[in-house]
C-alpha atoms as a PDB file:
ATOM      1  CA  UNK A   1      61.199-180.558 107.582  1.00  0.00           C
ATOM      2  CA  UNK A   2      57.733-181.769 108.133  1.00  0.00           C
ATOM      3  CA  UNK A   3      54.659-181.971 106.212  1.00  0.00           C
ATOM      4  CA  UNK A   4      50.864-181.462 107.326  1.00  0.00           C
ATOM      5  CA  UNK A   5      48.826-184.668 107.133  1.00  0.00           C
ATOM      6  CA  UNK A   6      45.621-184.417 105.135  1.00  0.00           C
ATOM      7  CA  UNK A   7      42.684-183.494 107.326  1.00  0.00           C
ATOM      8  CA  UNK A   8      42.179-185.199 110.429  1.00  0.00           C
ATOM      9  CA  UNK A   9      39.313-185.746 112.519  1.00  0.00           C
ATOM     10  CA  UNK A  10      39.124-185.453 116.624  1.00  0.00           C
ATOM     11  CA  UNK A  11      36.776-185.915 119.690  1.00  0.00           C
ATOM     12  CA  UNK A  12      38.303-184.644 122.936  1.00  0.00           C
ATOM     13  CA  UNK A  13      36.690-186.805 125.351  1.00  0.00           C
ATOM     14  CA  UNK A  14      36.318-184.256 128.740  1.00  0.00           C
ATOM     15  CA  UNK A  15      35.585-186.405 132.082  1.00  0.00           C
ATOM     16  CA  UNK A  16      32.956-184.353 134.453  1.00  0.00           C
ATOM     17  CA  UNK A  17      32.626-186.538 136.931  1.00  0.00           C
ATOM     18  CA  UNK A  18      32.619-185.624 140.339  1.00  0.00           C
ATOM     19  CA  UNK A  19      36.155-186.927 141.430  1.00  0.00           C
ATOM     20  CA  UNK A  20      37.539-184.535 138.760  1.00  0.00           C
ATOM     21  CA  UNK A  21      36.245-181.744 140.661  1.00  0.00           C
ATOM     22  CA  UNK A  22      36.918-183.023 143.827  1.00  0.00           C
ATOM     23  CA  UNK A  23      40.433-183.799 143.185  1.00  0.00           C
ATOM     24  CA  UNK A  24      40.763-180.356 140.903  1.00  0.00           C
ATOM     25  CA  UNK A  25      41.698-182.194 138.181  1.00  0.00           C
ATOM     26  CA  UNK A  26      38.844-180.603 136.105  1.00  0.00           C
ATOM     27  CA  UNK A  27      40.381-177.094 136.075  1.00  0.00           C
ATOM     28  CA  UNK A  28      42.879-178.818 134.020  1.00  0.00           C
ATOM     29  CA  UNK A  29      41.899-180.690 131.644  1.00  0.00           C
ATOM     30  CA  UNK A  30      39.283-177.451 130.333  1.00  0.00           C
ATOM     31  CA  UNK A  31      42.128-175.546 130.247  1.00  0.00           C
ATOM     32  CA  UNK A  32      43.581-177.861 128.064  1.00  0.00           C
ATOM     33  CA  UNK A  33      39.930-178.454 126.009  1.00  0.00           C
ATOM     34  CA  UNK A  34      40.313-174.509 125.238  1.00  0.00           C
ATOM     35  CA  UNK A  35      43.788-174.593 124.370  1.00  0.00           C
ATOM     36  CA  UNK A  36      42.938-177.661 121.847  1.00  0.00           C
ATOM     37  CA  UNK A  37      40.067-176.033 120.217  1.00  0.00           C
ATOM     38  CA  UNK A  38      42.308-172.862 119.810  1.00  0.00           C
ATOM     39  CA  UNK A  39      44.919-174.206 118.108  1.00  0.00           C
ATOM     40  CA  UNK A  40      42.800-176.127 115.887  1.00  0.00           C
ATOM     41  CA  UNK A  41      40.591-173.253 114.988  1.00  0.00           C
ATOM     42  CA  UNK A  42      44.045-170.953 114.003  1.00  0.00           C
ATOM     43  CA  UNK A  43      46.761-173.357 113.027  1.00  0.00           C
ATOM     44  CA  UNK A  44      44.785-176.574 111.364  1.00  0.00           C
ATOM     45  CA  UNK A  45      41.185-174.684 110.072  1.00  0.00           C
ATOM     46  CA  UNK A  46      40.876-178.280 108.156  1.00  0.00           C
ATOM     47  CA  UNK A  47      40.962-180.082 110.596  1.00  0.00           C
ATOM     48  CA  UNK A  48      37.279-181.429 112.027  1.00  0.00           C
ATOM     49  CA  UNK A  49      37.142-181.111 115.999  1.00  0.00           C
ATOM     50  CA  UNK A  50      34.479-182.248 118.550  1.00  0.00           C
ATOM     51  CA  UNK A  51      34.298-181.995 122.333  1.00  0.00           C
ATOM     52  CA  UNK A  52      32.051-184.547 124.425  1.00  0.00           C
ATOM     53  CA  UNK A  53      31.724-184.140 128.073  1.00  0.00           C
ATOM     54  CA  UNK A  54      31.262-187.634 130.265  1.00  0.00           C
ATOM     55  CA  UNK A  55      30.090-188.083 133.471  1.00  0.00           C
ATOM     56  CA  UNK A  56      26.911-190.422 133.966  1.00  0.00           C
ATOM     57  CA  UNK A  57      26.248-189.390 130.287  1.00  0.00           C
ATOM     58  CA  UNK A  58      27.997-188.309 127.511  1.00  0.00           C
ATOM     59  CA  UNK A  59      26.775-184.846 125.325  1.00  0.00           C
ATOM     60  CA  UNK A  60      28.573-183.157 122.739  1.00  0.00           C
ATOM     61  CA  UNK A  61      29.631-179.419 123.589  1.00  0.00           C
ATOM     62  CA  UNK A  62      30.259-176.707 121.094  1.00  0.00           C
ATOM     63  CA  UNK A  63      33.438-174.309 121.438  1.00  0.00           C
ATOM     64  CA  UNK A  64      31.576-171.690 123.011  1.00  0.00           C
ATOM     65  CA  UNK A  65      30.053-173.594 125.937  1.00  0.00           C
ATOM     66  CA  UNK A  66      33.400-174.428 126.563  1.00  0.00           C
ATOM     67  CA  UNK A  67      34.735-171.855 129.113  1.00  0.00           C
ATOM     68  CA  UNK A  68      31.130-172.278 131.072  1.00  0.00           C
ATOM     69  CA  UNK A  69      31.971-176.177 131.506  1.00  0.00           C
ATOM     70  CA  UNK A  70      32.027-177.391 134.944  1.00  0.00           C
ATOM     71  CA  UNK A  71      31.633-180.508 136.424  1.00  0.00           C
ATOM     72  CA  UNK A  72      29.196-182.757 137.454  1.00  0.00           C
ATOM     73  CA  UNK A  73      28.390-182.175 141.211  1.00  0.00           C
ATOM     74  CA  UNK A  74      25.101-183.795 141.476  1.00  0.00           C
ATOM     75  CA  UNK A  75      25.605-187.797 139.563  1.00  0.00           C
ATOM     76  CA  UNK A  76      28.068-190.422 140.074  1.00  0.00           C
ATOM     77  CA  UNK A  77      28.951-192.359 137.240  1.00  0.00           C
ATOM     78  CA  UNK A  78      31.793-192.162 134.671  1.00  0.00           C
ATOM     79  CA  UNK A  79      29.843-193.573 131.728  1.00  0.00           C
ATOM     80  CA  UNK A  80      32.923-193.971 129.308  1.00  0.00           C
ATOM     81  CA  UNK A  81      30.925-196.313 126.902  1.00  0.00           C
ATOM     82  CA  UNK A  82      28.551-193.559 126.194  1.00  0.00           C
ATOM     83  CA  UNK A  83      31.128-191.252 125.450  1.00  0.00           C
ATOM     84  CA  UNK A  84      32.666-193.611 123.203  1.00  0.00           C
ATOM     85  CA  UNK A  85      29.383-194.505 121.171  1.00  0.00           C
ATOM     86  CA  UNK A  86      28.739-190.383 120.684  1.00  0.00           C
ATOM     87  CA  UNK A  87      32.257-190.072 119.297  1.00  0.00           C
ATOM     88  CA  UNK A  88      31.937-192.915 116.819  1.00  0.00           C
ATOM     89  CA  UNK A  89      28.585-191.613 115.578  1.00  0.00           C
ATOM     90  CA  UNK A  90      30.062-188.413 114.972  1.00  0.00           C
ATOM     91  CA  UNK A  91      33.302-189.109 113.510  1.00  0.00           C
ATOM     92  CA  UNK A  92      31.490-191.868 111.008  1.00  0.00           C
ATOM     93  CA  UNK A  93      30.132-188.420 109.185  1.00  0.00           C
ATOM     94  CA  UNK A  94      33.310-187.731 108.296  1.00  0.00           C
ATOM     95  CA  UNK A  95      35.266-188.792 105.323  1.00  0.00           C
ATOM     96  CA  UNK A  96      38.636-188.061 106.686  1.00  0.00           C
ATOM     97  CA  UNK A  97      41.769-190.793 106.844  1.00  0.00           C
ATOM     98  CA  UNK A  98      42.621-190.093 110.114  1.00  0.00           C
ATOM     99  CA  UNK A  99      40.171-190.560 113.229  1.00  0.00           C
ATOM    100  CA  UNK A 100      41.188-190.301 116.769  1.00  0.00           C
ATOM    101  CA  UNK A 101      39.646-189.891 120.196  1.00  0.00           C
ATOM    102  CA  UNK A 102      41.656-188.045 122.951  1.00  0.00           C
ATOM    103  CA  UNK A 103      40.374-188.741 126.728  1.00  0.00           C
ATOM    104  CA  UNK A 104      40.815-187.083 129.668  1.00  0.00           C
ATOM    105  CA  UNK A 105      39.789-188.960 132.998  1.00  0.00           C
ATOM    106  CA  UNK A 106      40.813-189.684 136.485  1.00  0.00           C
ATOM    107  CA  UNK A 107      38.442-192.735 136.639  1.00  0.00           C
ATOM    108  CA  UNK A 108      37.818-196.198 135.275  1.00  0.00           C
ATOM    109  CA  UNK A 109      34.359-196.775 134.024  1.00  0.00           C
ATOM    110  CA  UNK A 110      31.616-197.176 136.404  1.00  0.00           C
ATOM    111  CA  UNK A 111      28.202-196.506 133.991  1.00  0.00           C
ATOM    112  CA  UNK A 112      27.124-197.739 130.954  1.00  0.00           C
ATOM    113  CA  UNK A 113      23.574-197.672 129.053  1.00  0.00           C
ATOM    114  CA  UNK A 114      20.656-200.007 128.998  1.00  0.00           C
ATOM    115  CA  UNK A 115      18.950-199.044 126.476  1.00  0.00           C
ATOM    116  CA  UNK A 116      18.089-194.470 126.832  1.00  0.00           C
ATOM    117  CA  UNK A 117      19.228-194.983 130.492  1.00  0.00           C
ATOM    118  CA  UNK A 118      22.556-195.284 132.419  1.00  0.00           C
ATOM    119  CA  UNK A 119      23.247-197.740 135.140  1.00  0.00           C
ATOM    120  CA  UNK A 120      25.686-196.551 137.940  1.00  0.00           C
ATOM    121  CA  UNK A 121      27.922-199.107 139.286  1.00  0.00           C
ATOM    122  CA  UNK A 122      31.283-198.797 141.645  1.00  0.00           C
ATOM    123  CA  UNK A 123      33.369-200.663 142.276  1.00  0.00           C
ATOM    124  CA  UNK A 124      32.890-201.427 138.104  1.00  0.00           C
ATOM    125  CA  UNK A 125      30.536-204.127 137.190  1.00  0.00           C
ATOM    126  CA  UNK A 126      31.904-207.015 134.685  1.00  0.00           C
ATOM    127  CA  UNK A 127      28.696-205.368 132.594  1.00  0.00           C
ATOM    128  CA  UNK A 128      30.249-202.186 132.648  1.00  0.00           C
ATOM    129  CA  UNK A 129      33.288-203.241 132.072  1.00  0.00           C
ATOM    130  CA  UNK A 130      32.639-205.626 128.855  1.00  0.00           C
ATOM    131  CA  UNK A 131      29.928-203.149 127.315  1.00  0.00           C
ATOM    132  CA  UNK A 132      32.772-200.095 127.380  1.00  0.00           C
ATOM    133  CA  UNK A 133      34.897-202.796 125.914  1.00  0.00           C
ATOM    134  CA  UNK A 134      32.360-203.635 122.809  1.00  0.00           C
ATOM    135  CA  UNK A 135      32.124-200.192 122.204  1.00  0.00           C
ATOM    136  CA  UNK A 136      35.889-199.900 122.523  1.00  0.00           C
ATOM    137  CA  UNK A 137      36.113-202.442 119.641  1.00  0.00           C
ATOM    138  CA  UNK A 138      33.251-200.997 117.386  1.00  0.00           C
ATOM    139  CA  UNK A 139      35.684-197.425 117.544  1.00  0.00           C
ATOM    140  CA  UNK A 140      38.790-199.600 116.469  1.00  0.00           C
ATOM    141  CA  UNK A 141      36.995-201.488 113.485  1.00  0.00           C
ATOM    142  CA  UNK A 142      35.934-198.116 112.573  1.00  0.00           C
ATOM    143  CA  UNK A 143      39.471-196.787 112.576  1.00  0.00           C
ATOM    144  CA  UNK A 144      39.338-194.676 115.418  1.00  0.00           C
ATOM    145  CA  UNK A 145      42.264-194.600 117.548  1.00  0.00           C
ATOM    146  CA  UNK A 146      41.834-193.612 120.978  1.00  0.00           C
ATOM    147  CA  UNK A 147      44.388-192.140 122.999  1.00  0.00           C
ATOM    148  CA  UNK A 148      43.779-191.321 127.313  1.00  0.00           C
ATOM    149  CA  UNK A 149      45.539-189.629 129.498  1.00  0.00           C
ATOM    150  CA  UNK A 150      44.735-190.496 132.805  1.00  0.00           C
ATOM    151  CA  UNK A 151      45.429-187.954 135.835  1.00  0.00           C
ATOM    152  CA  UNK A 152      45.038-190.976 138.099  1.00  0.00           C
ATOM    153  CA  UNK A 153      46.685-195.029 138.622  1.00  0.00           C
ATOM    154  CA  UNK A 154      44.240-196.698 140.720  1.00  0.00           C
ATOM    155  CA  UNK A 155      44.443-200.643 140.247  1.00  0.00           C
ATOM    156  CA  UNK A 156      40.767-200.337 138.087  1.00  0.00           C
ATOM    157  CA  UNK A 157      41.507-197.625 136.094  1.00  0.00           C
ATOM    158  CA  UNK A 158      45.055-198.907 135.216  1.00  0.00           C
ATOM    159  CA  UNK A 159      43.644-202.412 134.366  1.00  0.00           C
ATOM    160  CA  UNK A 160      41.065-200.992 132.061  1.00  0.00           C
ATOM    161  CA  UNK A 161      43.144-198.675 130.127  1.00  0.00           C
ATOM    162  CA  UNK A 162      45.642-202.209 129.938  1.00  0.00           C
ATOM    163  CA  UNK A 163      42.249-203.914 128.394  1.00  0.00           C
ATOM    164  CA  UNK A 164      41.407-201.073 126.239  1.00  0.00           C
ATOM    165  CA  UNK A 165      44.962-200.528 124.461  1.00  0.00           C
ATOM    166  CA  UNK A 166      45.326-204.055 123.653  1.00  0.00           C
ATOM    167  CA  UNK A 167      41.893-203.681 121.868  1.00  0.00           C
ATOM    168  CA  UNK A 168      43.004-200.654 120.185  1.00  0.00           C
ATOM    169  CA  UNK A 169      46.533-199.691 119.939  1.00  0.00           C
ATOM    170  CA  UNK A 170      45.994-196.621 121.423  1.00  0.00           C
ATOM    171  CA  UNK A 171      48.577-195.142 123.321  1.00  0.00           C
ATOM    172  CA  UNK A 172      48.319-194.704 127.618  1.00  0.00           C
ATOM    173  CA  UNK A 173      49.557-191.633 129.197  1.00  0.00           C
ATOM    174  CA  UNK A 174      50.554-191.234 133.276  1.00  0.00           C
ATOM    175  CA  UNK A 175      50.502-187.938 134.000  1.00  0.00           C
ATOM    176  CA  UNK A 176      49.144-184.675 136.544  1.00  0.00           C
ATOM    177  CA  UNK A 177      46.563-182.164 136.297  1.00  0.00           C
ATOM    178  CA  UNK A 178      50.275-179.146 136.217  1.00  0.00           C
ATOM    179  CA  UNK A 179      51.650-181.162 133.307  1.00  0.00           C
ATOM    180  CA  UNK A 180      48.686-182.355 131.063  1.00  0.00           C
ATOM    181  CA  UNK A 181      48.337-179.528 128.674  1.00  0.00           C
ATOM    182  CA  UNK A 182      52.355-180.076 127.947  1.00  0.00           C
ATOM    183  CA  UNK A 183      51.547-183.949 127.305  1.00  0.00           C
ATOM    184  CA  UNK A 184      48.247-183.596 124.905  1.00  0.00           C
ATOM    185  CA  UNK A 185      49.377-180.145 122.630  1.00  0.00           C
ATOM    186  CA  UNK A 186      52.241-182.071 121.826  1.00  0.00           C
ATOM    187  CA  UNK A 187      51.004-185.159 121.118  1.00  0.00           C
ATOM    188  CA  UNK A 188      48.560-184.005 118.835  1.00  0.00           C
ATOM    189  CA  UNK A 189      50.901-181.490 117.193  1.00  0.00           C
ATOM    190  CA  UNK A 190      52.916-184.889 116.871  1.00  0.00           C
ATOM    191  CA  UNK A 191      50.187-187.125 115.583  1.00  0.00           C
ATOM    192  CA  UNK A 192      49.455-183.933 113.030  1.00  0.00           C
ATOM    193  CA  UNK A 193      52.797-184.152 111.034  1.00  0.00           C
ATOM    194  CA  UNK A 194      55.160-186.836 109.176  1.00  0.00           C
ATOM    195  CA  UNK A 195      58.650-186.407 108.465  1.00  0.00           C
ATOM    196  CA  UNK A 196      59.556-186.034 104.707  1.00  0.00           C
ATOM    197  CA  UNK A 197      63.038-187.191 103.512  1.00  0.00           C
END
């Protein structure tokens, strides 16, 4: 038997950067975005749930932009710390117990901000790198637990997510653009439910 947790809180974090499109992972991962916000919206009406799409910025997107989403053709940059900060803002509004991020990427950071403006860097600078990381912490001491799964294992990306669970105690999924929808509805049907005795 299982029992509905009380009302949970949860930013989908959507990578748009270009080597999602490239490497048709994008496709993917909106499918999955739509199928998220469905299920929410029918099965869990309680439940509070954002979408915020990264590439050299981050900007929250409402359900109904969501089957117009594309990717981002034009600018490099996978500005995760961004993406981070927007979710944190946005989930601090909400009284709730339970706070988690969900990302979606192929890529390890490569952009943060400097102030209103973000600064493009690959291979990752150490400045992207620790200023993701800060913002990484700031999301755990607010509670928020973030959970990625990554359609890609190259050595930075792999690293970083290493660096970033340690931080947080998040958990690190492996997987393909055919089998992510499988992987996230069921981990967040998990993460909705306890068992009861």
């Amino acid at each position: 038997r299982t029992e509905h947790l009380a009302q949970a809180a949860t930013v989908l974090l959507l990578d748009q950067s270009r080597s999602m499109g490239m490497f048709r992972s994008f496709a993917a991962a909106k499918k999955v975005a739509l199928a998220l916000y469905w299920l929410i919206q029918s099965q869990f009406p309680r439940d509070v749930f954002y979408v915020i799409g990264f590439s050299d910025y981050a900007v929250e997107i409402t359900g109904e932009d969501l089957p117009g989403l594309t990717w981002n053709e034009w600018e490099p940059g996978t500005n995760m710390q961004h993406a981070f900060m927007l979710s944190r803002k946005l989930l601090a509004k909400r009284n709730v117990a339970n706070k988690q991020v969900i990302m979606i990427t192929d890529g390890e950071p490569t952009a943060h901000m400097e102030g209103a403006r973000a600064v493009f860097s690959y291979p990752p600078s150490y400045r992207t790198i620790d200023e993701t990381l800060k913002e990484v912490k700031r999301c755990t001491q607010a509670g928020i637990v973030i959970n990625t799964f990554m359609l890609a294992t190259n050595h930075y990306l792999v690293e970083f997510i290493d660096r970033m669970t340690r931080i947080n105690r998040g958990r690190a999924f492996y997987t393909t653009p055919g089998r992510l929808g499988e992987y996230v509805m069921v981990d967040y049907l998990r993460s909705r439910r306890k068992r009861v005795a």
